[in-house]
PDB file of N, CA and C in Angstrom:
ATOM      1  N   UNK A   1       4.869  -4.300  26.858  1.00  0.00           N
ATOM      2  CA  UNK A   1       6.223  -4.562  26.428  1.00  0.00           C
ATOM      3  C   UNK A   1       6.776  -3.308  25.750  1.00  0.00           C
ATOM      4  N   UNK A   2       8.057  -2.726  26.286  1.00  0.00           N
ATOM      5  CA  UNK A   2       8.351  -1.902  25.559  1.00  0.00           C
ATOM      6  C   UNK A   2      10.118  -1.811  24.144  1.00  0.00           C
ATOM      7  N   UNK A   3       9.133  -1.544  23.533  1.00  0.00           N
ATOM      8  CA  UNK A   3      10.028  -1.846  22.137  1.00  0.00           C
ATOM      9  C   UNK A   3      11.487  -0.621  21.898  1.00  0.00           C
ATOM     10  N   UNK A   4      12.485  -1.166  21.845  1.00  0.00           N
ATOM     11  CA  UNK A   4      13.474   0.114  21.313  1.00  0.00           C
ATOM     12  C   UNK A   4      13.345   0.657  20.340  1.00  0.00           C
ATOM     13  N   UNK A   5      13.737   2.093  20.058  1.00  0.00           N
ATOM     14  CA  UNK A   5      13.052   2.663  19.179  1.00  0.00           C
ATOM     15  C   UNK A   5      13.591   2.208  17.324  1.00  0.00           C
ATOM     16  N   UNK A   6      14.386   1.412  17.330  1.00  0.00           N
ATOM     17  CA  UNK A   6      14.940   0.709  16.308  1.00  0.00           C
ATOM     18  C   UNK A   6      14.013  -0.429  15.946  1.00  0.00           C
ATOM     19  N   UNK A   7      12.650  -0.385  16.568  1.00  0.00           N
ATOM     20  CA  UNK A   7      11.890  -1.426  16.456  1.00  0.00           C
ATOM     21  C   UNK A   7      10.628  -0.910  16.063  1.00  0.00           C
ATOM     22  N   UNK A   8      10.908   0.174  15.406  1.00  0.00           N
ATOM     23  CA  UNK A   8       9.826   1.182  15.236  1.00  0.00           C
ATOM     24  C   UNK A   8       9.817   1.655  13.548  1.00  0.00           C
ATOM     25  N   UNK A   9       8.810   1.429  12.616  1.00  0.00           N
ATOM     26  CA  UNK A   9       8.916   2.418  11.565  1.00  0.00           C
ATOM     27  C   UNK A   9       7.597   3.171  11.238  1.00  0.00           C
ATOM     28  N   UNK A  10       7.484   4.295  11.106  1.00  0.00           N
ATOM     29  CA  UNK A  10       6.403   5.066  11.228  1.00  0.00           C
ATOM     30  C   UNK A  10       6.529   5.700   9.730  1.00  0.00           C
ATOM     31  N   UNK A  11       5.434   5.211   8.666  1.00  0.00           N
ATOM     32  CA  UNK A  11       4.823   5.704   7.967  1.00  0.00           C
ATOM     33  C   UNK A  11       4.285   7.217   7.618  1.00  0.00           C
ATOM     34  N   UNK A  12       4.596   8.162   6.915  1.00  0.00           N
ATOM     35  CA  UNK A  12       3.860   9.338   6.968  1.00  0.00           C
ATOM     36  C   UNK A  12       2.975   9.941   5.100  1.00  0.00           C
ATOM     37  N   UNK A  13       2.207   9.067   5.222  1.00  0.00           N
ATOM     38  CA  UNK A  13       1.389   9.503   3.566  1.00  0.00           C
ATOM     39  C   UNK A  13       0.396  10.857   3.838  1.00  0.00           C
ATOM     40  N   UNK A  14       1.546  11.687   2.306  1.00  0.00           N
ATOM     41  CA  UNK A  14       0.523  12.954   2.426  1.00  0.00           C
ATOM     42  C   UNK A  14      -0.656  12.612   1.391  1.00  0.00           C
ATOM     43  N   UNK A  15      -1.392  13.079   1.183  1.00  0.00           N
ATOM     44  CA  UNK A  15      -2.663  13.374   0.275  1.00  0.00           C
ATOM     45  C   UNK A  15      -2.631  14.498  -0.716  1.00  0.00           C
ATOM     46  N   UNK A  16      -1.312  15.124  -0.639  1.00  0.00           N
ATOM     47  CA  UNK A  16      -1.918  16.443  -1.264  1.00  0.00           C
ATOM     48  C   UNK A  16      -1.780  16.404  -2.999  1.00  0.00           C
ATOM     49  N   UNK A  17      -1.962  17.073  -3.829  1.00  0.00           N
ATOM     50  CA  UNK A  17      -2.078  16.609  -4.847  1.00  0.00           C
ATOM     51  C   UNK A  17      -0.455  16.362  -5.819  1.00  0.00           C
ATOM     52  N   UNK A  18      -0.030  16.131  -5.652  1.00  0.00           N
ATOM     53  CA  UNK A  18       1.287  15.318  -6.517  1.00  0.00           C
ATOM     54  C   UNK A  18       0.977  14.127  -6.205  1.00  0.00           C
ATOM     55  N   UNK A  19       0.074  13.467  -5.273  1.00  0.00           N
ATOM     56  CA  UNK A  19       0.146  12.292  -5.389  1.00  0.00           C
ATOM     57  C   UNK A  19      -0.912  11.573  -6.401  1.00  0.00           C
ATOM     58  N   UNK A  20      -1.820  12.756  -6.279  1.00  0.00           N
ATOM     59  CA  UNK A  20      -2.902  12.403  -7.651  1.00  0.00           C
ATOM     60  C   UNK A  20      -2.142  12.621  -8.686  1.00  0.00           C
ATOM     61  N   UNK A  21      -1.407  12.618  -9.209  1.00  0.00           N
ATOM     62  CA  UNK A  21      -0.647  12.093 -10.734  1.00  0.00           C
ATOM     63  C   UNK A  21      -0.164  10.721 -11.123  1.00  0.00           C
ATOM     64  N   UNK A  22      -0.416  10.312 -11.961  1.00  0.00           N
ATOM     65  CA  UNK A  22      -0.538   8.930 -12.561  1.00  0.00           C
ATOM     66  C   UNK A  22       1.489   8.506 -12.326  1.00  0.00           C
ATOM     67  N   UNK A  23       1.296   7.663 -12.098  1.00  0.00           N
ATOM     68  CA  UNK A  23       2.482   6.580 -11.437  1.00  0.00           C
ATOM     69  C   UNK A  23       2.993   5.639 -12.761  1.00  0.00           C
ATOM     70  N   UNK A  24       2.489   6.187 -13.804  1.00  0.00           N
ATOM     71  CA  UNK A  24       2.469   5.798 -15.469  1.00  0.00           C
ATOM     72  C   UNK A  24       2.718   3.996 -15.220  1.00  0.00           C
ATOM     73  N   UNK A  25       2.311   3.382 -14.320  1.00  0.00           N
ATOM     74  CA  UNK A  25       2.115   1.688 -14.426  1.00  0.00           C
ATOM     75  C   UNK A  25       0.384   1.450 -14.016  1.00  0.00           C
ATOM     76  N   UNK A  26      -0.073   0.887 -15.499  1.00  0.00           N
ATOM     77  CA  UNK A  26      -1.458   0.509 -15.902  1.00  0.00           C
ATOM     78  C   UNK A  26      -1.656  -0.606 -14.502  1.00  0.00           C
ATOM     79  N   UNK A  27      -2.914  -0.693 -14.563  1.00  0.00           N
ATOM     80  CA  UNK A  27      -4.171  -1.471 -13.722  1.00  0.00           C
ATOM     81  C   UNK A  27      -4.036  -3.150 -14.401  1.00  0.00           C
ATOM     82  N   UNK A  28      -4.139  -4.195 -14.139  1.00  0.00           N
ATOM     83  CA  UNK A  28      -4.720  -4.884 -14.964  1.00  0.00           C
ATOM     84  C   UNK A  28      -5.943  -4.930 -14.561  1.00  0.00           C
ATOM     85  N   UNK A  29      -6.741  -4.963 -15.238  1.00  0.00           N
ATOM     86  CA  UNK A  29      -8.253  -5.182 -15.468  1.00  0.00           C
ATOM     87  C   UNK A  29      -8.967  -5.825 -16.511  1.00  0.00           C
ATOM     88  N   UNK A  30      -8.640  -5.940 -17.406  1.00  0.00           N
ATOM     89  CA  UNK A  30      -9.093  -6.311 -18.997  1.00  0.00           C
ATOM     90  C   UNK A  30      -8.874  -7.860 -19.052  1.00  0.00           C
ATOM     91  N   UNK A  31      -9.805  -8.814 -18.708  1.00  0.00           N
ATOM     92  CA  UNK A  31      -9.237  -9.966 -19.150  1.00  0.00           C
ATOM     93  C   UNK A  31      -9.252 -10.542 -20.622  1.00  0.00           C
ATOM     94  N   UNK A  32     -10.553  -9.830 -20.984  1.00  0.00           N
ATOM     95  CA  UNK A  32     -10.965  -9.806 -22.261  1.00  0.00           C
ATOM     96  C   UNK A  32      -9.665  -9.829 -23.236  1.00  0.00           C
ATOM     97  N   UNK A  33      -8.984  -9.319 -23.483  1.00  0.00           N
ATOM     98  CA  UNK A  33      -7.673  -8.584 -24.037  1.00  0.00           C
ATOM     99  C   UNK A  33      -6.692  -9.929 -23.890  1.00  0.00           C
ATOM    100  N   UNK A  34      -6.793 -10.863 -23.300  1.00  0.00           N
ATOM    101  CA  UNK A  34      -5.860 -11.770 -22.709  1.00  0.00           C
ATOM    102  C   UNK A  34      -6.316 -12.806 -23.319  1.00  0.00           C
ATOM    103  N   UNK A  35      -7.733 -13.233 -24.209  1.00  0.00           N
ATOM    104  CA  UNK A  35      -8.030 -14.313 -24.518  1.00  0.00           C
ATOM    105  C   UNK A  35      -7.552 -14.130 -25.934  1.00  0.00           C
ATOM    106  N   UNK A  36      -7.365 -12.602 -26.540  1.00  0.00           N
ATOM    107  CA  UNK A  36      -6.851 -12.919 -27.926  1.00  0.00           C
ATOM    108  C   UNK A  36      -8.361 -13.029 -29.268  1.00  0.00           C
ATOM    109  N   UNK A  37      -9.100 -13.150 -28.571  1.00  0.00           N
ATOM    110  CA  UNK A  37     -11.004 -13.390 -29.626  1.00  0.00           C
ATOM    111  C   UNK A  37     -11.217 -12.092 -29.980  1.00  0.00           C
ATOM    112  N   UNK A  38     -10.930 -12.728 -31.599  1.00  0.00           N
ATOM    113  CA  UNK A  38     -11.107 -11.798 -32.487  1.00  0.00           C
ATOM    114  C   UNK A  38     -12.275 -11.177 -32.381  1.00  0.00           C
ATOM    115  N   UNK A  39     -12.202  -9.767 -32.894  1.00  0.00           N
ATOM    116  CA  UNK A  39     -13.372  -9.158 -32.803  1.00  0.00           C
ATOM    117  C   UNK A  39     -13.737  -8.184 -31.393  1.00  0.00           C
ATOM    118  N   UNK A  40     -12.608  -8.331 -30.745  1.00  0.00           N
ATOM    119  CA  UNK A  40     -13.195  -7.783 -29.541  1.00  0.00           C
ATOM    120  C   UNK A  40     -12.471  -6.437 -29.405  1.00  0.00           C
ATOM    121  N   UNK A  41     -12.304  -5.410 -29.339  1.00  0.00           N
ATOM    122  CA  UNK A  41     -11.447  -4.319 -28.761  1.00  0.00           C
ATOM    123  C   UNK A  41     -11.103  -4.227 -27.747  1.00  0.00           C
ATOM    124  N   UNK A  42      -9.560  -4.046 -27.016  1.00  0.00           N
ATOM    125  CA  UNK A  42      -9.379  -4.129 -26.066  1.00  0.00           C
ATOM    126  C   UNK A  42      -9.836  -2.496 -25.215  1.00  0.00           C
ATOM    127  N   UNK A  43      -9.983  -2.752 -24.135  1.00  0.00           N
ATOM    128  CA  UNK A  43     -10.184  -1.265 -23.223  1.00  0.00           C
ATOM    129  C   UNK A  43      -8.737  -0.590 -22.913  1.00  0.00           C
ATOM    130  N   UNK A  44      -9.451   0.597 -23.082  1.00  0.00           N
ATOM    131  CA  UNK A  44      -8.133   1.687 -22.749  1.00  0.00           C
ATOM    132  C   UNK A  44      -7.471   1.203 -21.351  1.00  0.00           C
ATOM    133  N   UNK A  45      -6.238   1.559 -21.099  1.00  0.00           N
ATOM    134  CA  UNK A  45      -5.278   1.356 -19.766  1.00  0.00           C
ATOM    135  C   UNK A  45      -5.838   2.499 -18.749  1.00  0.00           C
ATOM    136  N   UNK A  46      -5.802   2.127 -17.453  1.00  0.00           N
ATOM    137  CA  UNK A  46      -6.198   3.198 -16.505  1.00  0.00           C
ATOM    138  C   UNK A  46      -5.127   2.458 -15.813  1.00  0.00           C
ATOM    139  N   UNK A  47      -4.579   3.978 -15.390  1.00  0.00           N
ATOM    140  CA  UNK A  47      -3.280   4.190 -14.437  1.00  0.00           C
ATOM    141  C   UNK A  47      -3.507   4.336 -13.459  1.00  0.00           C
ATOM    142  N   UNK A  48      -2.595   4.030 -12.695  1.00  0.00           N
ATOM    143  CA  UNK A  48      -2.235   4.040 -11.256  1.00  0.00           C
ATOM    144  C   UNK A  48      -1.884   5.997 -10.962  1.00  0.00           C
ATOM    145  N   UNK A  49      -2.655   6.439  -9.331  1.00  0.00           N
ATOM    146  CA  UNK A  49      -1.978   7.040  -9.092  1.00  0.00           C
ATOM    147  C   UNK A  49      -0.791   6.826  -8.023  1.00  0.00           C
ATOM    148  N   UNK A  50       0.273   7.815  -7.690  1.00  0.00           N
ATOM    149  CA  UNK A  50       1.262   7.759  -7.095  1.00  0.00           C
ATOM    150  C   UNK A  50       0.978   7.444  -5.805  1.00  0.00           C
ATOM    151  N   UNK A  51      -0.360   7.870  -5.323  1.00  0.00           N
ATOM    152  CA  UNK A  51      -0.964   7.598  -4.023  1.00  0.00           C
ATOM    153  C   UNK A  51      -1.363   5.818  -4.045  1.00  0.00           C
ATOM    154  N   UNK A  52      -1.584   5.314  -4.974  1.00  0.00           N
ATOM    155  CA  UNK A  52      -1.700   4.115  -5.236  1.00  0.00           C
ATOM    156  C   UNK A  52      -0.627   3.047  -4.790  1.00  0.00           C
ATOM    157  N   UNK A  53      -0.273   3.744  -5.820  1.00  0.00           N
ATOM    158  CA  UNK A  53       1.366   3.075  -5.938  1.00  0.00           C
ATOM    159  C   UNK A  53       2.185   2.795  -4.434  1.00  0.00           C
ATOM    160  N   UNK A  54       2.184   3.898  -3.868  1.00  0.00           N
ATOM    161  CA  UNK A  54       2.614   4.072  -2.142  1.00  0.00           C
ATOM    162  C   UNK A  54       2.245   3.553  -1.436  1.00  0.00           C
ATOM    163  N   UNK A  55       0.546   3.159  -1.633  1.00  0.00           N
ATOM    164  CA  UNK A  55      -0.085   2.888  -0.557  1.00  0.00           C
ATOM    165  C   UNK A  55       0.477   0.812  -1.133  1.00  0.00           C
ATOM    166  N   UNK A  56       0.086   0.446  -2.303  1.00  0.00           N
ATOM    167  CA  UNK A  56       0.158  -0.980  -2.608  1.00  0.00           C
ATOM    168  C   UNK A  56       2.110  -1.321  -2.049  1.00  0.00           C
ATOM    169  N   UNK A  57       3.059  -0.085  -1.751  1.00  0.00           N
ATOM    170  CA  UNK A  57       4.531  -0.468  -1.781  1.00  0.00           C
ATOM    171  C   UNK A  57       4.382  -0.750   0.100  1.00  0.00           C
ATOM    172  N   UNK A  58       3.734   0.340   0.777  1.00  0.00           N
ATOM    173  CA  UNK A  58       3.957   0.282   2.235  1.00  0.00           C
ATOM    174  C   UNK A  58       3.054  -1.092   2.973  1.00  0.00           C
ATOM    175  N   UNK A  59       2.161  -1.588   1.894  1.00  0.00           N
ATOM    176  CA  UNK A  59       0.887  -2.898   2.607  1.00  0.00           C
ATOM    177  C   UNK A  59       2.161  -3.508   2.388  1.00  0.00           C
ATOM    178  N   UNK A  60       3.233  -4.198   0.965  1.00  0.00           N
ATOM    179  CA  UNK A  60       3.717  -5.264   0.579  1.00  0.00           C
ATOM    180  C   UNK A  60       4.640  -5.354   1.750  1.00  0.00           C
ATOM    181  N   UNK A  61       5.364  -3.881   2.157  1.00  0.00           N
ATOM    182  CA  UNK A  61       6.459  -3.884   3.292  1.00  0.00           C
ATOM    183  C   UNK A  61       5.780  -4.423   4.401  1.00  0.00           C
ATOM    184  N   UNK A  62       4.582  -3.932   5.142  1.00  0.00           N
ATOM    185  CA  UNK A  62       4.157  -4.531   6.133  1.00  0.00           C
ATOM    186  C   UNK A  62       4.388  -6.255   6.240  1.00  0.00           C
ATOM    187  N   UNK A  63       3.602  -6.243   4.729  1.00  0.00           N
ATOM    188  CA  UNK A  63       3.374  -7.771   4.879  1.00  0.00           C
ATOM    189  C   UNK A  63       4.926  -8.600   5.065  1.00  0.00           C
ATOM    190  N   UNK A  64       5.694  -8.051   4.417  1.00  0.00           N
ATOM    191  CA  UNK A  64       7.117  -8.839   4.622  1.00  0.00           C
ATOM    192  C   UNK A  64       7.812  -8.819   6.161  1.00  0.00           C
ATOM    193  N   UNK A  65       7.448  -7.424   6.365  1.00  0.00           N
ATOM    194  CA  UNK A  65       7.896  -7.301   8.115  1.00  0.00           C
ATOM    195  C   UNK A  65       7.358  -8.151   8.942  1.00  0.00           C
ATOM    196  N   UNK A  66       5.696  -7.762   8.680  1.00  0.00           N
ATOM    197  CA  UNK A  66       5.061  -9.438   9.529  1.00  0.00           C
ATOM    198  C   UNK A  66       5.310 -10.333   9.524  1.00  0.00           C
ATOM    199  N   UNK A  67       5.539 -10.908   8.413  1.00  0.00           N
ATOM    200  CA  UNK A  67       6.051 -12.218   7.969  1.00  0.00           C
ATOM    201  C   UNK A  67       7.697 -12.620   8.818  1.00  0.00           C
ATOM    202  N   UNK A  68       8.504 -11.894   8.161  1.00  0.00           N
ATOM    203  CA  UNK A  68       9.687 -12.258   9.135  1.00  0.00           C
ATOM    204  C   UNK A  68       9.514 -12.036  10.519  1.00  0.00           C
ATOM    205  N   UNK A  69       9.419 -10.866  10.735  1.00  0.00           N
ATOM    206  CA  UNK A  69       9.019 -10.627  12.240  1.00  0.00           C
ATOM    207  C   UNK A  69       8.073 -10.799  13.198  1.00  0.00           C
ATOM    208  N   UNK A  70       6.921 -11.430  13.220  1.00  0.00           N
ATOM    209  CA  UNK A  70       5.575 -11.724  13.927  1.00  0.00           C
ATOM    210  C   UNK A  70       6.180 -11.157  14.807  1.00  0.00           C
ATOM    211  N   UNK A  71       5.673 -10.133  15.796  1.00  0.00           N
ATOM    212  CA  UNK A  71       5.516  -8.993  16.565  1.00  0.00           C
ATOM    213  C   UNK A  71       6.473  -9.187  17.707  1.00  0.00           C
ATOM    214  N   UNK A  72       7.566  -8.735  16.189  1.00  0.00           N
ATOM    215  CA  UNK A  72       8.963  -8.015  16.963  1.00  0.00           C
ATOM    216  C   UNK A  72       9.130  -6.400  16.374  1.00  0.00           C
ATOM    217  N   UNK A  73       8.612  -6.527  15.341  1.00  0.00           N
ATOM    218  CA  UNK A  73       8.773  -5.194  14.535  1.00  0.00           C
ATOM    219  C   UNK A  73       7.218  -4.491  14.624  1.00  0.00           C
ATOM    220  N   UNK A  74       7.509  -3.104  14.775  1.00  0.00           N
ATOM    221  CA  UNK A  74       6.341  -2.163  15.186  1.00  0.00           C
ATOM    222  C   UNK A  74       6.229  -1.067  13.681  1.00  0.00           C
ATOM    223  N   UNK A  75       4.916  -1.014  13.308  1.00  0.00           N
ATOM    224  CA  UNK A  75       4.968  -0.403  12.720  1.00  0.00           C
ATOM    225  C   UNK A  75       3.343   0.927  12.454  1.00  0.00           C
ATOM    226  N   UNK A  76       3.753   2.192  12.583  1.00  0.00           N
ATOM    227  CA  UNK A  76       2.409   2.989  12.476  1.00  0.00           C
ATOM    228  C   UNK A  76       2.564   3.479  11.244  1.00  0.00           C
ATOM    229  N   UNK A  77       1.083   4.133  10.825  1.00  0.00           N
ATOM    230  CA  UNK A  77       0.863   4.497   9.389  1.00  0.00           C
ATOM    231  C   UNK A  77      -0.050   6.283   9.541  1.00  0.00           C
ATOM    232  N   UNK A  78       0.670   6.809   9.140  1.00  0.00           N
ATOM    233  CA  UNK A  78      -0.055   8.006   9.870  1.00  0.00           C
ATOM    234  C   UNK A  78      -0.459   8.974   8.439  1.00  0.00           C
ATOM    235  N   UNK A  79      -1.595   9.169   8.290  1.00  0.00           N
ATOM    236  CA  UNK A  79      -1.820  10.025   7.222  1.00  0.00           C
ATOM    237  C   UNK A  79      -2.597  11.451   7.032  1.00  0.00           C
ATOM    238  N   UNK A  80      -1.635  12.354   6.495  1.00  0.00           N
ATOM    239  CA  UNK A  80      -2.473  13.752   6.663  1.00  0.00           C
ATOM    240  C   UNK A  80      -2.236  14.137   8.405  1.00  0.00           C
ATOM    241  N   UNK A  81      -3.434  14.436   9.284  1.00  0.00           N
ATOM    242  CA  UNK A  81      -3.748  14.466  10.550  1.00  0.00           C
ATOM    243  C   UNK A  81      -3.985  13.330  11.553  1.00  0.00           C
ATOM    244  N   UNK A  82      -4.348  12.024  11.048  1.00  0.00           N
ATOM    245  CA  UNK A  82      -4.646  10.885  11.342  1.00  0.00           C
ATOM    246  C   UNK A  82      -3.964   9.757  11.579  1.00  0.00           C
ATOM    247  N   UNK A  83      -3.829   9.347  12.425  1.00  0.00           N
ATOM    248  CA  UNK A  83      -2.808   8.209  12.763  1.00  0.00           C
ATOM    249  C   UNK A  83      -4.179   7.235  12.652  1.00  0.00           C
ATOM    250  N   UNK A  84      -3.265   5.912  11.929  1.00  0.00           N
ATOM    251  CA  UNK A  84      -4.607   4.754  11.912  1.00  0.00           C
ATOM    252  C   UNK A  84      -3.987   3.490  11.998  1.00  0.00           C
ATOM    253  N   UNK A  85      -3.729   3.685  13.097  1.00  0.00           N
ATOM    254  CA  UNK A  85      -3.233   2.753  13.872  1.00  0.00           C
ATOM    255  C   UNK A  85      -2.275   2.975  15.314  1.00  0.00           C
ATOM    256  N   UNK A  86      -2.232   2.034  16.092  1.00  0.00           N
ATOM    257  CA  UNK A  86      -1.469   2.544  17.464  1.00  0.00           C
ATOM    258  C   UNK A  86      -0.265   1.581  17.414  1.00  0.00           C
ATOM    259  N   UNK A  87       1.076   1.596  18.666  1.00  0.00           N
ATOM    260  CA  UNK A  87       2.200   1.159  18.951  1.00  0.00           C
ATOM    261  C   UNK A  87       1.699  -0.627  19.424  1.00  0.00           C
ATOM    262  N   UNK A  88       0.566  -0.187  19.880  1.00  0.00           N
ATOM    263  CA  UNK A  88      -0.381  -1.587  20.628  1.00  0.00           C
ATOM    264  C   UNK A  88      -0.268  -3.041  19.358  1.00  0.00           C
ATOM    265  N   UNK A  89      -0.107  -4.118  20.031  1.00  0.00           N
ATOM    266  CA  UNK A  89       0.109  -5.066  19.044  1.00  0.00           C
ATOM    267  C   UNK A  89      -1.088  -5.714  18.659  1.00  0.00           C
ATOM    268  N   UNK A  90      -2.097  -5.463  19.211  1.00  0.00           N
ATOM    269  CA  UNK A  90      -3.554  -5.488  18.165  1.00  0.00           C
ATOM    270  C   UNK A  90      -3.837  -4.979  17.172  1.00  0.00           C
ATOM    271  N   UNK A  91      -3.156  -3.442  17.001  1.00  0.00           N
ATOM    272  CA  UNK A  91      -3.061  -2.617  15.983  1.00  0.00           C
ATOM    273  C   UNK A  91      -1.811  -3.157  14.517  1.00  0.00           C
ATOM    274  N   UNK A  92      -1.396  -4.307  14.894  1.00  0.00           N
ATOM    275  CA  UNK A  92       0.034  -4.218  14.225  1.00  0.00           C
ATOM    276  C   UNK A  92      -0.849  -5.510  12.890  1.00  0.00           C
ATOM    277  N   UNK A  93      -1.409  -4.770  12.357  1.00  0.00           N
ATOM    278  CA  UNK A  93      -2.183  -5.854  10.623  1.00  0.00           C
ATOM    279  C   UNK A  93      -2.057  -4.961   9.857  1.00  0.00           C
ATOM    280  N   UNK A  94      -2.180  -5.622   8.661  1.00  0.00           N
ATOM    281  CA  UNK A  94      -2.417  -5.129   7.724  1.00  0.00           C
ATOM    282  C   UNK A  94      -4.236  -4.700   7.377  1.00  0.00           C
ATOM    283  N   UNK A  95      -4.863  -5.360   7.965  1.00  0.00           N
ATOM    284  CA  UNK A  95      -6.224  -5.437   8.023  1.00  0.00           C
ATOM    285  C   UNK A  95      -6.424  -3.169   8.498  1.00  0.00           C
ATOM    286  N   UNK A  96      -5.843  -3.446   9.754  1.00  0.00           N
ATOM    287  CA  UNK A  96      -5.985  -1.876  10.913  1.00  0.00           C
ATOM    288  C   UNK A  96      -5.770  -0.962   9.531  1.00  0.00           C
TER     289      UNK A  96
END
């Protein structure tokens, strides 16, 4: 089946380092911290990097595209040198 190219969004994540800088929105991790029991110290915050951040914004888009669209909308994810994933609709998860 061939798709118009308006049916197409192609992803391009670099790696290089600006993306290793913190995205200054913390992890949750600490549940400890959430029960409030005295006596306990909470753990320091560990941040997100920007590569993080990108990668958790482009899964949520997928997932919404899938969702409305079950495979009307095409989408590749190509990173650095590497494409990881194809136009093919086996390839079209979030899983690939």
């Amino acid at each position: 089946m061939l798709y118009p190219v308006e049916h197409k969004t192609v992803f391009v994540l670099d790696r290089g380092p600006l993306f290793g800088r913190s995205c200054k929105q913390s992890i949750e991790y600490d549940v400890m911290s959430k029960t409030k029991t005295p006596g306990i110290i909470p753990a320091a915050p560990i941040m997100k990097s920007m590569w993080t951040c990108n990668v958790e914004t482009m899964i949520e888009y997928m997932r919404i595209v899938f969702d409305i669209f079950p495979s009307k909308r095409l989408i590749r994810v190509v990173v650095g040198d590497e494409t990881l994933n194809s136009w093919q609709q086996k390839d079209q998860n979030i899983q690939q």
